[in-house]
Protein backbone atom coordinates (compact mmCIF):
# COMPACT_ATOMS: atom_id res chain seq x y z
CA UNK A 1 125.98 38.45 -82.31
CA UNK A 2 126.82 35.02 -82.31
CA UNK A 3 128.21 34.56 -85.52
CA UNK A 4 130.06 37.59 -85.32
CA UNK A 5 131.86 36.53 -81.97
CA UNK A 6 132.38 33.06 -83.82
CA UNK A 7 134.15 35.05 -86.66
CA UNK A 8 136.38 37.48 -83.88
CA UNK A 9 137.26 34.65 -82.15
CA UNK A 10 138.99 32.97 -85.01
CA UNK A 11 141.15 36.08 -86.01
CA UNK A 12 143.93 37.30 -83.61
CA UNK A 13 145.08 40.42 -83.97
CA UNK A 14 147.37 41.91 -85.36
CA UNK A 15 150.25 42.54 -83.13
CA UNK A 16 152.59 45.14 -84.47
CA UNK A 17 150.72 47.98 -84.77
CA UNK A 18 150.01 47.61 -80.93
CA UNK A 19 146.48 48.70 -80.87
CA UNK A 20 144.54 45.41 -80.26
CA UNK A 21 141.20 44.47 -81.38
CA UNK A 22 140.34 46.89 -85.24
CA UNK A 23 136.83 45.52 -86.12
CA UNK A 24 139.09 45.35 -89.86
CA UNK A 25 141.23 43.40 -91.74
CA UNK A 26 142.97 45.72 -93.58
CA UNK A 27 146.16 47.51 -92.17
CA UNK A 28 146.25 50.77 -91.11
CA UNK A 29 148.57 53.56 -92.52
CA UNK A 30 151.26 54.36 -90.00
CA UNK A 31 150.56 58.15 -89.93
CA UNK A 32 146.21 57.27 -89.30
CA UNK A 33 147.71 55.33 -86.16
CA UNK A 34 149.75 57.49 -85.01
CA UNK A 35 146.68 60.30 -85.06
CA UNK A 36 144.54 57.84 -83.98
CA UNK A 37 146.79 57.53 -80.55
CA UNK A 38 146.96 60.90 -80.33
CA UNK A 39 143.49 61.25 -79.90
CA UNK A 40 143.66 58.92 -76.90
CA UNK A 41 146.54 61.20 -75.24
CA UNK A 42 144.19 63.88 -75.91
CA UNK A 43 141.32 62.09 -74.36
CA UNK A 44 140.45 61.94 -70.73
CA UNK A 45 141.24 58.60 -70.03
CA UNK A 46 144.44 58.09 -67.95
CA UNK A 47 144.25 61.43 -66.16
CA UNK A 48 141.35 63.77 -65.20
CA UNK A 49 141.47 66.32 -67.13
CA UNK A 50 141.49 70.52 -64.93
CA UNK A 51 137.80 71.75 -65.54
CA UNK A 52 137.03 75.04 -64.52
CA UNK A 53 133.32 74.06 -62.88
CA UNK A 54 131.24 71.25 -62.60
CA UNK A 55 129.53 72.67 -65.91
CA UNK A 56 132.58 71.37 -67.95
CA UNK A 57 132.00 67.40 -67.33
CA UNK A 58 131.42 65.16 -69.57
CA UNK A 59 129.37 62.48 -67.54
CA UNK A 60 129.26 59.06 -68.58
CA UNK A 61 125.97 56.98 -69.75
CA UNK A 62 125.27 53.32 -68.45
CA UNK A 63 123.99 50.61 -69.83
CA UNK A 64 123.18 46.69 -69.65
CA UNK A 65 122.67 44.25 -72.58
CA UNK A 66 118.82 45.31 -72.26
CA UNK A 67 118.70 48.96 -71.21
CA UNK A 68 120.73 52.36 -71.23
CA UNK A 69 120.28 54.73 -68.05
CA UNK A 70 120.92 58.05 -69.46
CA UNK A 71 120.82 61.63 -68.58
CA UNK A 72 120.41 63.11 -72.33
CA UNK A 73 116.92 61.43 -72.55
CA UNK A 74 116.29 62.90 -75.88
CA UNK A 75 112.39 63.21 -77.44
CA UNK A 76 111.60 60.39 -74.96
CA UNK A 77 112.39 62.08 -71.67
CA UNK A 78 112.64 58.43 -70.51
CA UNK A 79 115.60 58.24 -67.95
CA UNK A 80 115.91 54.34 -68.53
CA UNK A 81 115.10 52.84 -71.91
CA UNK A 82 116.40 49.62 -74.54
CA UNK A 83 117.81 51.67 -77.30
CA UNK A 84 115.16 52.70 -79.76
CA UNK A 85 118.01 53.62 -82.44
CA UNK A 86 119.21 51.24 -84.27
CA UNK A 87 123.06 53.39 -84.83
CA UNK A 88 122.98 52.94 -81.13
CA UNK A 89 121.97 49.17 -80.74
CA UNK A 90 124.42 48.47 -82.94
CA UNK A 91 127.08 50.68 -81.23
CA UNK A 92 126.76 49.01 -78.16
CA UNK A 93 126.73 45.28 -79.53
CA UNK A 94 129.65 46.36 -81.73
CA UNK A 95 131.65 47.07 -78.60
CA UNK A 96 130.54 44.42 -76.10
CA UNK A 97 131.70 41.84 -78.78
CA UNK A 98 135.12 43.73 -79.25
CA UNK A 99 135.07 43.90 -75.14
CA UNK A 100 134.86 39.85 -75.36
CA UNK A 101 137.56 40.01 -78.29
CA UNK A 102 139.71 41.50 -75.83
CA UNK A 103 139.30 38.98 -72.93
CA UNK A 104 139.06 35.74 -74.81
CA UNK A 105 142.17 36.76 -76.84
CA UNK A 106 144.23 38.71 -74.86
CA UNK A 107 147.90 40.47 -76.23
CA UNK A 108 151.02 39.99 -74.19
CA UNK A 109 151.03 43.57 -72.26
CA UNK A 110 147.54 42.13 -70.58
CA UNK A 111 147.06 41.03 -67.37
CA UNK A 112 146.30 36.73 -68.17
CA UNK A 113 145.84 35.72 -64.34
CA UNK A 114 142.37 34.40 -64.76
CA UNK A 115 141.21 31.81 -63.04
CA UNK A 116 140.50 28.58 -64.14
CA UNK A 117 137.10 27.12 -64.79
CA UNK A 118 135.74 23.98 -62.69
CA UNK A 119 137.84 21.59 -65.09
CA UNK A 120 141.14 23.88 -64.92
CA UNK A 121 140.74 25.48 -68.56
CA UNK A 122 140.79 28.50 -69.15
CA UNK A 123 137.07 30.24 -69.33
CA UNK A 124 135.79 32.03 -72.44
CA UNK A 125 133.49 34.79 -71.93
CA UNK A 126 130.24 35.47 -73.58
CA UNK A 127 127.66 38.36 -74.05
CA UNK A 128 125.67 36.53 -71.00
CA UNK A 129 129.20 37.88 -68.76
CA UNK A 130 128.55 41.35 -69.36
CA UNK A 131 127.71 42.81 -66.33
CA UNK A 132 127.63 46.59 -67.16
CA UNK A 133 129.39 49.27 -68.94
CA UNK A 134 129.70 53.04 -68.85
CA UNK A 135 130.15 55.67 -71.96
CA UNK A 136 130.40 59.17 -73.08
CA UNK A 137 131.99 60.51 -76.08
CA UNK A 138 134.51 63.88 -76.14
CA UNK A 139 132.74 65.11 -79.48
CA UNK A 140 136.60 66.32 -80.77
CA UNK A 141 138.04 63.54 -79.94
CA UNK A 142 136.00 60.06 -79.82
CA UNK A 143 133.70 57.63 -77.28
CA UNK A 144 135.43 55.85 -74.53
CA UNK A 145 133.56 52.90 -73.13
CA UNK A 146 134.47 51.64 -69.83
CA UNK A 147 132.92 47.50 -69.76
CA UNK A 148 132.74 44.88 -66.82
CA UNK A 149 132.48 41.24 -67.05
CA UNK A 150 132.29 38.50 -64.46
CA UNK A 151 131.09 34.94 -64.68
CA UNK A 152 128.93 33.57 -62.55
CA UNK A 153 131.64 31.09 -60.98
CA UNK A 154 134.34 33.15 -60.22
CA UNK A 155 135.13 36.21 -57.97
CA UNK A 156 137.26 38.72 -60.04
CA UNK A 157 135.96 40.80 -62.24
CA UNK A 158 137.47 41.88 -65.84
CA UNK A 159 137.51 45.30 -67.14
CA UNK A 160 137.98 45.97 -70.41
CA UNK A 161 138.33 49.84 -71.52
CA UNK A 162 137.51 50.91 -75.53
CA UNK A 163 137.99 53.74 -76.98
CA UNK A 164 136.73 54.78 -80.61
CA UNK A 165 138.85 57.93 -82.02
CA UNK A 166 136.49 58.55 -85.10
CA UNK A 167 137.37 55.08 -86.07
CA UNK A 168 138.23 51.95 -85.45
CA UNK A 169 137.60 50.88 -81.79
CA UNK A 170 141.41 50.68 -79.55
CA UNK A 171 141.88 48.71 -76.62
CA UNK A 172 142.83 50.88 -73.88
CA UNK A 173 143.49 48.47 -71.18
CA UNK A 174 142.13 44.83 -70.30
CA UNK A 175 143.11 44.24 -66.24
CA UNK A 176 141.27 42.22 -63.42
CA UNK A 177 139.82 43.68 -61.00
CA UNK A 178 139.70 41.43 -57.81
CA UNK A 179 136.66 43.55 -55.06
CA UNK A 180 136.66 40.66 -52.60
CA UNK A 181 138.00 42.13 -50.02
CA UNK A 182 137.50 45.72 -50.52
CA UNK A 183 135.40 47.06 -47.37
CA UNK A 184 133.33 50.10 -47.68
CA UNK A 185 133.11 52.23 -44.72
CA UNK A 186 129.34 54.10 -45.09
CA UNK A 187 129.51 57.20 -43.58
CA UNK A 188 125.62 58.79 -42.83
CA UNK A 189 125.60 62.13 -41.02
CA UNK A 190 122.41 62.46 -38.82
CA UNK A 191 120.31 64.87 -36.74
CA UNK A 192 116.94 63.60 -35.17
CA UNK A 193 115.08 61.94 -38.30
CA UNK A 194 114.71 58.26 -35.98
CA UNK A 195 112.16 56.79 -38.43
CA UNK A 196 113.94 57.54 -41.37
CA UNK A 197 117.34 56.00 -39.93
CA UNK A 198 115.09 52.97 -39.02
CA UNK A 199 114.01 52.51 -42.41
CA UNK A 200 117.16 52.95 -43.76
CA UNK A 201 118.68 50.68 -41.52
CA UNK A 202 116.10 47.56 -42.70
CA UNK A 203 117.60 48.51 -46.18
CA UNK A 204 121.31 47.99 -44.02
CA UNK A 205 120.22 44.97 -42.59
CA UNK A 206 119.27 43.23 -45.91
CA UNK A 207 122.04 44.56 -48.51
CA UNK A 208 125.10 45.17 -46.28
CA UNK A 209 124.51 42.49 -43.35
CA UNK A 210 122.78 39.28 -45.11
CA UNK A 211 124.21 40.34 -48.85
CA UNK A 212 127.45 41.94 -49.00
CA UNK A 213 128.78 41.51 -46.06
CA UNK A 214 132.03 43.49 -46.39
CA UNK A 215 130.41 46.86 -44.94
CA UNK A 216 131.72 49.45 -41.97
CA UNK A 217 128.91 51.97 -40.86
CA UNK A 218 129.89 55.13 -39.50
CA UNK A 219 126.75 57.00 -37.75
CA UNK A 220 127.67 60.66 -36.97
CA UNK A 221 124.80 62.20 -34.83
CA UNK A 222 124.21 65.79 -33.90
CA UNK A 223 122.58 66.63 -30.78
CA UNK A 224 121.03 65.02 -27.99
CA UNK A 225 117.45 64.47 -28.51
CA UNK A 226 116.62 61.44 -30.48
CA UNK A 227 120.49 59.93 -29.93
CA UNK A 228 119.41 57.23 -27.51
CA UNK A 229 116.92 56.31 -29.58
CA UNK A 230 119.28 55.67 -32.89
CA UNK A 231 121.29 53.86 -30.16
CA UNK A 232 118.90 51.48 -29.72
CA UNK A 233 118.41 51.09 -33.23
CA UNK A 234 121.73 50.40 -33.50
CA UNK A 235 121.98 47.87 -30.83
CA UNK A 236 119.01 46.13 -32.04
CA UNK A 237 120.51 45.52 -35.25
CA UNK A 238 123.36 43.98 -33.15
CA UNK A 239 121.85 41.52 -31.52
CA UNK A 240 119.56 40.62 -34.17
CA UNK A 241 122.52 40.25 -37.09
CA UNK A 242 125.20 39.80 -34.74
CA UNK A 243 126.09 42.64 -36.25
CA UNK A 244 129.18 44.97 -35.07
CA UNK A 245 131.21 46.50 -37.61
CA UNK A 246 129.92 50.33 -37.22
CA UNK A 247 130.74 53.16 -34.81
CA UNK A 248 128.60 55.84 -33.41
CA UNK A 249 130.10 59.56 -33.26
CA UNK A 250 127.67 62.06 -30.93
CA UNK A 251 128.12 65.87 -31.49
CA UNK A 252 126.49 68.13 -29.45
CA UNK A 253 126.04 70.85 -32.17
CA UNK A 254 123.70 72.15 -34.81
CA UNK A 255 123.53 69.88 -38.04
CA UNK A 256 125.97 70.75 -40.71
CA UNK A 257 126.84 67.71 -42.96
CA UNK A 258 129.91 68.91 -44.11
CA UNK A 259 130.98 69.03 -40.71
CA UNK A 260 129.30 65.38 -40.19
CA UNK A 261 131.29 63.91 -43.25
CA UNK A 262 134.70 65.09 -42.14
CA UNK A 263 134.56 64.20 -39.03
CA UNK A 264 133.36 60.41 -39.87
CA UNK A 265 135.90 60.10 -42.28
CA UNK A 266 138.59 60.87 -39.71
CA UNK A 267 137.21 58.68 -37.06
CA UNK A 268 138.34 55.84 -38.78
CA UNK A 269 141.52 55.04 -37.66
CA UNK A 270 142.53 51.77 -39.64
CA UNK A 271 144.66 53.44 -42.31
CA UNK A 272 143.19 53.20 -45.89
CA UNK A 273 139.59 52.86 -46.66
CA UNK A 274 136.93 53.54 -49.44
CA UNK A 275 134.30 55.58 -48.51
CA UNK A 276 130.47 55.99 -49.61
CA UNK A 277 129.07 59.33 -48.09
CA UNK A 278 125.11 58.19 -47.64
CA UNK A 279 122.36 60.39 -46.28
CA UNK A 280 119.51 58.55 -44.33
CA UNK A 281 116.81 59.31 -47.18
CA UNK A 282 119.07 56.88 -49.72
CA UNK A 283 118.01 53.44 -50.64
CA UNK A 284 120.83 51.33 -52.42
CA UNK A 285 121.41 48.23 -53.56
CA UNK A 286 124.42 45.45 -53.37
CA UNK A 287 125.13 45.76 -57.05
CA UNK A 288 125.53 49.98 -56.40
CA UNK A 289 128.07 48.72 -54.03
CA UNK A 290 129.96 46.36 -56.17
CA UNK A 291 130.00 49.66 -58.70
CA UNK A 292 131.20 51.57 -56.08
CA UNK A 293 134.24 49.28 -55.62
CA UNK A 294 134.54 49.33 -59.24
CA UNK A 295 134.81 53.01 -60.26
CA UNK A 296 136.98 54.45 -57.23
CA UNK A 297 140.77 53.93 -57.23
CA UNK A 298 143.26 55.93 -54.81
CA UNK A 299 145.06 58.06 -56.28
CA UNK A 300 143.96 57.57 -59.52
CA UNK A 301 139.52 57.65 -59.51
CA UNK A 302 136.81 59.34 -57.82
CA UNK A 303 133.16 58.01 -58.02
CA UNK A 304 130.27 60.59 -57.95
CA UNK A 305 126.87 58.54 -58.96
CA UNK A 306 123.85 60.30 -60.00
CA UNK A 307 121.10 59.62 -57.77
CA UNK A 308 117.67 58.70 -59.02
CA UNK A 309 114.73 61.00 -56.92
CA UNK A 310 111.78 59.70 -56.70
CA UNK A 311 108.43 61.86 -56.41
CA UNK A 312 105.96 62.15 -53.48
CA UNK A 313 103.98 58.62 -53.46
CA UNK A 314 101.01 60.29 -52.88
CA UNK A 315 100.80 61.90 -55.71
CA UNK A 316 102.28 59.36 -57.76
CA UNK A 317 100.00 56.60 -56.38
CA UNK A 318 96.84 58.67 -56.32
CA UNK A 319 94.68 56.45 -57.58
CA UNK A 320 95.73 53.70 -55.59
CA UNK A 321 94.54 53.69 -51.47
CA UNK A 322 97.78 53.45 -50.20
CA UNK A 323 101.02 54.45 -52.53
CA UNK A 324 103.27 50.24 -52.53
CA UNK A 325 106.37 49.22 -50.20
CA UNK A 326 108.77 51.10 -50.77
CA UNK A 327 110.51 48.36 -52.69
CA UNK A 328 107.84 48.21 -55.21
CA UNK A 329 108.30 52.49 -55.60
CA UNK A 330 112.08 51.85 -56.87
CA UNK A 331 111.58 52.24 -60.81
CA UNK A 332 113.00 54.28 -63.59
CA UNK A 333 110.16 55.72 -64.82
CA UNK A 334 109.55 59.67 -65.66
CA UNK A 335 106.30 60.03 -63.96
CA UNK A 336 108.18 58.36 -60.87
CA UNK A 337 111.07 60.53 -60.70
CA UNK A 338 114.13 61.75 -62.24
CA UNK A 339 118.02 61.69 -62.37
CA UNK A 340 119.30 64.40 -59.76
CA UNK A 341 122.14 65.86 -62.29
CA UNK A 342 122.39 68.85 -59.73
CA UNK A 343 123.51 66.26 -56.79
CA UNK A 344 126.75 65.73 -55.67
CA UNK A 345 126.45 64.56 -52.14
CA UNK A 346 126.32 60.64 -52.84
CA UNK A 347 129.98 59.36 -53.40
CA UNK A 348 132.36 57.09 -53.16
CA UNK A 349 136.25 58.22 -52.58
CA UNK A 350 139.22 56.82 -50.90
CA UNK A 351 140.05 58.58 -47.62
CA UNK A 352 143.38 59.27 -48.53
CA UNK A 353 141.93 61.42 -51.80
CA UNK A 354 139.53 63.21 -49.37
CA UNK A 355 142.19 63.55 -46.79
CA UNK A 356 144.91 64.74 -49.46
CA UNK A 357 142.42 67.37 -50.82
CA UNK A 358 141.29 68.55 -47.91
CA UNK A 359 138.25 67.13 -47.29
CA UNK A 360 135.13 69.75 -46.50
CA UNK A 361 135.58 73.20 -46.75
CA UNK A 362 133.25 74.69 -43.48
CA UNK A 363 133.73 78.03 -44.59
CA UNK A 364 131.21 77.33 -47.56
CA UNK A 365 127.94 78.27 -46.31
CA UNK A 366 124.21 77.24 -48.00
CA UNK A 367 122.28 73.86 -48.43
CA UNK A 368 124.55 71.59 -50.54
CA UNK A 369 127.34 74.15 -50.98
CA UNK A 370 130.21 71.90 -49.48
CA UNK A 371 129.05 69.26 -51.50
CA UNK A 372 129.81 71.02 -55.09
CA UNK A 373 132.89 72.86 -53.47
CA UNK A 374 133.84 69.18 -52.87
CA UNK A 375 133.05 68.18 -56.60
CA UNK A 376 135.15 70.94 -57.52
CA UNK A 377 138.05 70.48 -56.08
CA UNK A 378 137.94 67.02 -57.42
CA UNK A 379 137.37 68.57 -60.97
CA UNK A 380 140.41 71.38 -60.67
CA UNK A 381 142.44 68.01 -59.64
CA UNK A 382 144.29 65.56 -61.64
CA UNK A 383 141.91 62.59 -60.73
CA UNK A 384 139.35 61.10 -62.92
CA UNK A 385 135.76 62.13 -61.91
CA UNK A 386 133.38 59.22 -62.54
CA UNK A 387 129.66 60.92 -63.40
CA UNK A 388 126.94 58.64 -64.16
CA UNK A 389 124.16 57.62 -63.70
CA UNK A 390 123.53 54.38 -61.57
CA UNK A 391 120.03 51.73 -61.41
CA UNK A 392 120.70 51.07 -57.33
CA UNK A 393 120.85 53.96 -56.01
CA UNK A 394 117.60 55.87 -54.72
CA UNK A 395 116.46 58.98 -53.27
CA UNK A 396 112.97 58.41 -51.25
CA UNK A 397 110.81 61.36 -51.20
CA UNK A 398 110.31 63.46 -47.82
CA UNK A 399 108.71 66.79 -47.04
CA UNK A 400 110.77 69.73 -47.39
CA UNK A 401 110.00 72.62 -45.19
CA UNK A 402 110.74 76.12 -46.53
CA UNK A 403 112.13 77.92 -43.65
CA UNK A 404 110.28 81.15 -42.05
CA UNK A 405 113.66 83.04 -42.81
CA UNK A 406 113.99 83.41 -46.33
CA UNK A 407 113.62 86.68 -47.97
CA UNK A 408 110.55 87.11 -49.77
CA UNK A 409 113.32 86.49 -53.01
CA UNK A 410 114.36 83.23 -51.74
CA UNK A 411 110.96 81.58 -50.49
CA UNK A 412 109.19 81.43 -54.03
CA UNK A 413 111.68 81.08 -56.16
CA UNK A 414 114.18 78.80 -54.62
CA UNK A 415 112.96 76.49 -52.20
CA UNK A 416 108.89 76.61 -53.22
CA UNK A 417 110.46 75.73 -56.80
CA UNK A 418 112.74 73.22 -55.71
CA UNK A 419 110.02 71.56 -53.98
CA UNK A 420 107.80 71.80 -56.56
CA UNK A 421 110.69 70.04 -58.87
CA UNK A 422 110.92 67.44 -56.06
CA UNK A 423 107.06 66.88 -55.74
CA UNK A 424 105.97 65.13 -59.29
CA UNK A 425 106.52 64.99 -62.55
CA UNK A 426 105.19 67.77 -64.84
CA UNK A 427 102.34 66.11 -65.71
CA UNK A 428 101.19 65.10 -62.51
CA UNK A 429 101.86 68.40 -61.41
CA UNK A 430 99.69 69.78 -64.30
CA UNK A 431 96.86 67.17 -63.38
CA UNK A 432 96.83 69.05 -59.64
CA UNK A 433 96.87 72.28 -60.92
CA UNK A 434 93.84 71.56 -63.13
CA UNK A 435 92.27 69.64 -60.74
CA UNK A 436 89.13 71.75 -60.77
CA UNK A 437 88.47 71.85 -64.67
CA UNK A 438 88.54 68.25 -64.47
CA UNK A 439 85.96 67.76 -61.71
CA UNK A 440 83.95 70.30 -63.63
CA UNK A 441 84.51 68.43 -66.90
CA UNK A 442 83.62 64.57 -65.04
CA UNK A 443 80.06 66.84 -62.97
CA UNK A 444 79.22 67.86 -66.83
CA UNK A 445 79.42 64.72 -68.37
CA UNK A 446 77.96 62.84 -65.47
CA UNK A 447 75.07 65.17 -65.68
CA UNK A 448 74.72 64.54 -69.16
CA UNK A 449 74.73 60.77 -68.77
CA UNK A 450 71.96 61.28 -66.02
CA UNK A 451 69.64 63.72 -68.56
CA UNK A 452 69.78 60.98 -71.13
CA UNK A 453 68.72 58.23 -68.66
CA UNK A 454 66.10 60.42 -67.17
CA UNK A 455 64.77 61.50 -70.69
């Protein structure tokens, strides 16, 4: 990788085509560019494309210099992974180097305001400034790669978006993106659930109060029981962190998060605002934040994150006596849970965009409904719908209760099935439901063991 960043490095490019960093030396037929650009027109990279249903994305895939989080996991079923193929190692050192290309030799239509190093030159970027990147690839039209840099001594961060028609990789755009003083304004809707908003507010207190410090948390309660105690909570957290950018909204009336979600979003009354709709069972992490700022743009970007679920602990941690913090639980493994593709209630919007498109629709009844009416009124739009994937952002397990009510139809095979999906991994699952063969098996063969002794 070295050498070939040496080698980039030392060639600019060639500016009168317009297209930016090739990966060749040899010109390009007029008529091959001008298809080539037409397959970035085509693409759906400066406006969201109308889908008819959330069925019709095209999510992206992220990835690291070590690992790719992805949702096609392939024969490996392993939701995070290093690249085992080498067509796709190579892809994705191919286009961090053409990322750096791009930074460390910029044309004249990009933005140059960098800031200067510690002796006031100019700083070159390397492979160890790759923060994280995002791809997926329109199979009639090419892969578009979204990358993020940021050294270690400065604040802004550079974004850098590729875009390979079939051919040689195009720079898209190369701009700064400058998150310092973008607040976030968490919005949690809540009914009773006390020790769950306790442990979610120790995960608060440690990213958004000591770490990121450019947080606004908006608590929207339902009810009365258990409100004085998520007062106190609250306060607690005050005094101890000193502690008082959030705001506490009490409605007497039955849960409905919909409900919860529009009316937090309106209660802030300090004009524009991004917004990260959070339910207390989510554990997240600064950097999730930082992507958050990243991915969302008024007007222009929408961020929907897949959430990573993890399984019940006790059945994950079996043979352990008591399943680890809860810190120790958050890994990408498939035996420790799995990407929630079918999840749309974790995301990150400007209020304006939710304002503009009319936020919650309460006339959508069912568990999760508003959520994907939401979604989908994103996707009929003309804003880009960010789908992928994220490493800090966690769903902790919980008990789900299958209400008395259902039909006979619904119990079994939607929420006993859901649950089931929620509970462990398939073979963990098939480990409880042959439970018994196995004791049988270990009573046989200790038995045996015995008879040999004794004989």
């Amino acid at each position: 990788m070295n050498e070939k960043m040496r080698a980039l490095q030392e060639r600019k490019n060639v500016g009168s085509n317009g297209i930016g960093y090739q990966g060749h030396k040899e010109q390009v037929p007029s008529d091959l560019l001008e298809f080539l650009h037409s397959q970035i027109d085509k693409a759906e990279i400066s406006i969201g494309a109308k889908l008819p249903s959330e069925y019709g994305v095209i999510p992206f895939e992220s990835f690291t210099l070590m690992k790719v989080f992805q949702l096609e996991m392939g024969l490996t079923r392993h939701p995070e992974e290093k690249p085992v193929r080498k067509d796709k190692r190579d892809e994705l050192v191919e286009v961090i180097e053409a990322g750096l290309e791009v930074i460390n030799n910029p044309d004249e239509d990009d933005e140059q305001e960098d800031e200067d190093g510690p002796l006031g030159e100019k700083p070159i970027f390397n492979e160890n400034d790759f923060i994280e990147g995002y791809y997926r690839t329109e199979r009639d039209k090419g892969t578009q790669y979204e990358l993020f840099f940021k050294k270690a001594d400065l604040m802004e961060y550079r974004h850098v978006t590729l875009f390979r028609p079939f051919g040689p990789l195009m720079k898209v755009k190369s701009e700064m993106i400058d998150i310092t003083r973008s607040l976030i304004n968490i919005i949690v809707p809540l009914a009773e659930r006390t020790e769950a908003f306790v442990q979610f507010m120790q995960n608060f207190r440690d990213v958004c109060i000591y770490q990121d410090k450019r947080i606004h948390l908006t608590v929207v309660y339902f009810g009365k029981e258990g409100l004085s105690k998520v007062k106190s909570i609250l306060e607690s957290v005050t005094s101890e962190s000193n502690f008082h950018n959030y705001t506490l909204v009490s409605l007497n009336e039955e849960f409905n998060r919909g409900r919860g979600l529009n009316v937090g979003a309106r209660a802030w009354d300090k004009g524009e605002v991004l917004m990260f709709f959070c339910d207390v069972d989510i554990y997240f992490s600064a950097e999730f934040l930082n992507s958050c700022r990243l991915n969302a743009e008024p007007g222009k970007k929408v961020f929907y994150p897949v959430v990573f679920s993890l399984y019940n602990p006790a059945i994950v941690y079996a043979s352990q006596n008591v399943p680890p913090p809860v810190e120790q639980q958050l890994v990408h493994k498939k035996d420790s849970g799995f990407w929630r593709d079918f999840g749309f209630g974790m995301t990150c919007q400007y209020r304006s965009d939710f304002l503009t498109i009319g936020g919650f629709d309460m006339e959508v009844k069912g568990w999760g409904g508003e959520d994907v009416h939401l979604y989908r009124k994103y996707l009929h739009g003309d804003l880009i719908v960010i789908r992928t994937p994220v490493p800090g952002l966690f769903h902790l397990w919980h008990e789900k209760h299958c209400a008395d009510e259902l039909t006979p139809e619904q119990y079994p095979r939607m929420c006993i099935q859901s649950k089931a999906m929620n509970e462990a991994s398939h073979s963990h699952m098939g480990m409880l439901v042959f439970r018994e063969e196995i004791e049988t098996h270990l009573h046989k063969q200790a038995y045996r063991t015995n008879s040999e002794v004794v004989g």
